[in-house]
C-alpha atoms as a PDB file:
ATOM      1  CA  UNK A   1      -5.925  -8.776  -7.865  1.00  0.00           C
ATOM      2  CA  UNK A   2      -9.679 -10.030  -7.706  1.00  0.00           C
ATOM      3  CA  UNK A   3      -9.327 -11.043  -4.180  1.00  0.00           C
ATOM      4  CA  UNK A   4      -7.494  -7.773  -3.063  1.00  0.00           C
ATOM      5  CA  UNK A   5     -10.352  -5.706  -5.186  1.00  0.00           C
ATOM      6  CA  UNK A   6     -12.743  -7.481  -3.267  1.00  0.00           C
ATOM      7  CA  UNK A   7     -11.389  -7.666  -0.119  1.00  0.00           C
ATOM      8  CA  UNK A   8      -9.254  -3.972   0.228  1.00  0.00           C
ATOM      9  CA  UNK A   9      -9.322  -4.120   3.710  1.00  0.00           C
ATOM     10  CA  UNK A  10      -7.935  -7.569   4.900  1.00  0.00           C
ATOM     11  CA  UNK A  11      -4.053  -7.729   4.755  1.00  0.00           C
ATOM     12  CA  UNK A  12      -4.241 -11.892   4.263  1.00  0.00           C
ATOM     13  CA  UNK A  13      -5.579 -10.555   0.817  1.00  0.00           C
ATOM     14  CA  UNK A  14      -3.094  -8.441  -0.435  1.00  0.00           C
ATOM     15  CA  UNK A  15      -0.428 -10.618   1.477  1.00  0.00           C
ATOM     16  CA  UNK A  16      -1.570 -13.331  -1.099  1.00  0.00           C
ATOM     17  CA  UNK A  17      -1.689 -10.832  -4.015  1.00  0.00           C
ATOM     18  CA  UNK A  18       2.066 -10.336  -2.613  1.00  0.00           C
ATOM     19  CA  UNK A  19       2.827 -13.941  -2.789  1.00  0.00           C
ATOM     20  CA  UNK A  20       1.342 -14.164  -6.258  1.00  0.00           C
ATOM     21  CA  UNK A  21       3.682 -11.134  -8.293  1.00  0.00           C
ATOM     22  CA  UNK A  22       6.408 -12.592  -6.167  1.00  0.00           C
ATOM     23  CA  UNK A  23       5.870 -16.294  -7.926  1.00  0.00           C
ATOM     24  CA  UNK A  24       5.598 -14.556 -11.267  1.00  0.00           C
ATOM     25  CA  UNK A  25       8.789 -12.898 -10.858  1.00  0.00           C
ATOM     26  CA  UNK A  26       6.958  -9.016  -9.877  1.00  0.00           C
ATOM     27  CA  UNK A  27       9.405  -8.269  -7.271  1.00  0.00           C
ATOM     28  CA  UNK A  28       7.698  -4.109  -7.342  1.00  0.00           C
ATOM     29  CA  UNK A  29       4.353  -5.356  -7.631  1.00  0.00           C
ATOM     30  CA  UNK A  30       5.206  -7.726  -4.770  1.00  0.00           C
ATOM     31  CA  UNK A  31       6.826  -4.978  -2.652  1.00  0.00           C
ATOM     32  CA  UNK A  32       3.665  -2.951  -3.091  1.00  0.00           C
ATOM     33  CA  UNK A  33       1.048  -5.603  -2.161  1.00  0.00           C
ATOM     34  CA  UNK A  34       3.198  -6.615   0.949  1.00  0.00           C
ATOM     35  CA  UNK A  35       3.551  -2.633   1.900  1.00  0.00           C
ATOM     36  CA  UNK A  36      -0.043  -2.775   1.619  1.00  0.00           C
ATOM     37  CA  UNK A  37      -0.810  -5.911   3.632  1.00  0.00           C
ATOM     38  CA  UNK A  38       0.995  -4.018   6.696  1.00  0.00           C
ATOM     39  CA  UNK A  39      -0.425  -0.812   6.271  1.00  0.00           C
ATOM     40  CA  UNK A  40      -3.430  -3.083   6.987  1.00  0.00           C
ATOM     41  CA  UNK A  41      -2.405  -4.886  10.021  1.00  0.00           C
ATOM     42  CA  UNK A  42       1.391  -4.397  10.921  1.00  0.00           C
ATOM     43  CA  UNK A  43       1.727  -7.391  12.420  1.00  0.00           C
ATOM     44  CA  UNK A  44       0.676  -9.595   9.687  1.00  0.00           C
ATOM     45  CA  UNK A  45       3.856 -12.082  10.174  1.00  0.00           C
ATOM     46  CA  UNK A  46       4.083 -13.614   6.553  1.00  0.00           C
ATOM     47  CA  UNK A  47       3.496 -10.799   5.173  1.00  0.00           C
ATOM     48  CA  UNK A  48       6.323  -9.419   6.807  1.00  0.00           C
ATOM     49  CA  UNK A  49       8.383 -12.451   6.148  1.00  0.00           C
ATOM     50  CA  UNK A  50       7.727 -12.410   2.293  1.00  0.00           C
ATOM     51  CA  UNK A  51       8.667  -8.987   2.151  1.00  0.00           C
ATOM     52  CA  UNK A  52      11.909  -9.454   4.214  1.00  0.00           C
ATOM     53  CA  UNK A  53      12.816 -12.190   1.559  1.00  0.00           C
ATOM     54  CA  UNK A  54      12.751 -10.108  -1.521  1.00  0.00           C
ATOM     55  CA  UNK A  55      15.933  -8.970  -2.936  1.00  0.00           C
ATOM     56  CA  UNK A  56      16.699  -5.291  -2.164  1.00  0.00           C
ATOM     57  CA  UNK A  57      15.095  -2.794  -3.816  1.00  0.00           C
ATOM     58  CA  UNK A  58      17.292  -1.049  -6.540  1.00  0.00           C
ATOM     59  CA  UNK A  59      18.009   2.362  -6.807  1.00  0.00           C
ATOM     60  CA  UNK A  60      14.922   5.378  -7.612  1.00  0.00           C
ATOM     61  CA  UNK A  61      15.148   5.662 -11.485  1.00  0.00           C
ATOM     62  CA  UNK A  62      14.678   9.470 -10.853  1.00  0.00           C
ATOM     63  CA  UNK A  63      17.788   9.740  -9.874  1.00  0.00           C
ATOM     64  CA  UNK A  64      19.177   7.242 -12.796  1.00  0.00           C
ATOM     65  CA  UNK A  65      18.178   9.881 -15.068  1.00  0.00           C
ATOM     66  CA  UNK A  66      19.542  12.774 -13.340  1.00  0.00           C
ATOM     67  CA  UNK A  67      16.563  14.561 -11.322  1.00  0.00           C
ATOM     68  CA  UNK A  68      17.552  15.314  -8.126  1.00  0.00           C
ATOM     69  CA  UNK A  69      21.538  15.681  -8.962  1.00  0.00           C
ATOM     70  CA  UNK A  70      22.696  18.766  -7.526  1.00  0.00           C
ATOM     71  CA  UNK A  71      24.052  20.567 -10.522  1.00  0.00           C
ATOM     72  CA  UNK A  72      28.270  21.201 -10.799  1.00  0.00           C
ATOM     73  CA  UNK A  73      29.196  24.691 -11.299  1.00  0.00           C
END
């Protein structure tokens, strides 16, 4: 996160900061970083890559717990 902190412009930082959650098994945190990256330069290709490789991101825990359910009745 240093390098990110230091660096909050340049998408090859958070790209890395990406690549580092991902290794210790932060798929979100990864997500995040990479989302970041792009916002940063969209065409950052491993970035994009990384992010492509991640399993699937599960479903919104709002609606896990019920929020946005339309009601029955």
């Amino acid at each position: 996160m240093a390098t990110a902190a230091a660096s909050p412009g340049k998408a090859r930082a958070w790209s890395n900061l990406g690549w580092a959650r991902q290794q210790a098994g932060d798929v979100g945190g990864a997500r995040r970083a990479y989302a970041c990256a792009l916002a940063r330069d969209p065409a950052h290709a491993q970035a994009r890559i990384n992010l492509s490789l991640l399993p699937p991101a599960g479903p919104d825990p709002a609606c896990d717990a019920g929020e946005g359910r339309r009601q029955a009745g």
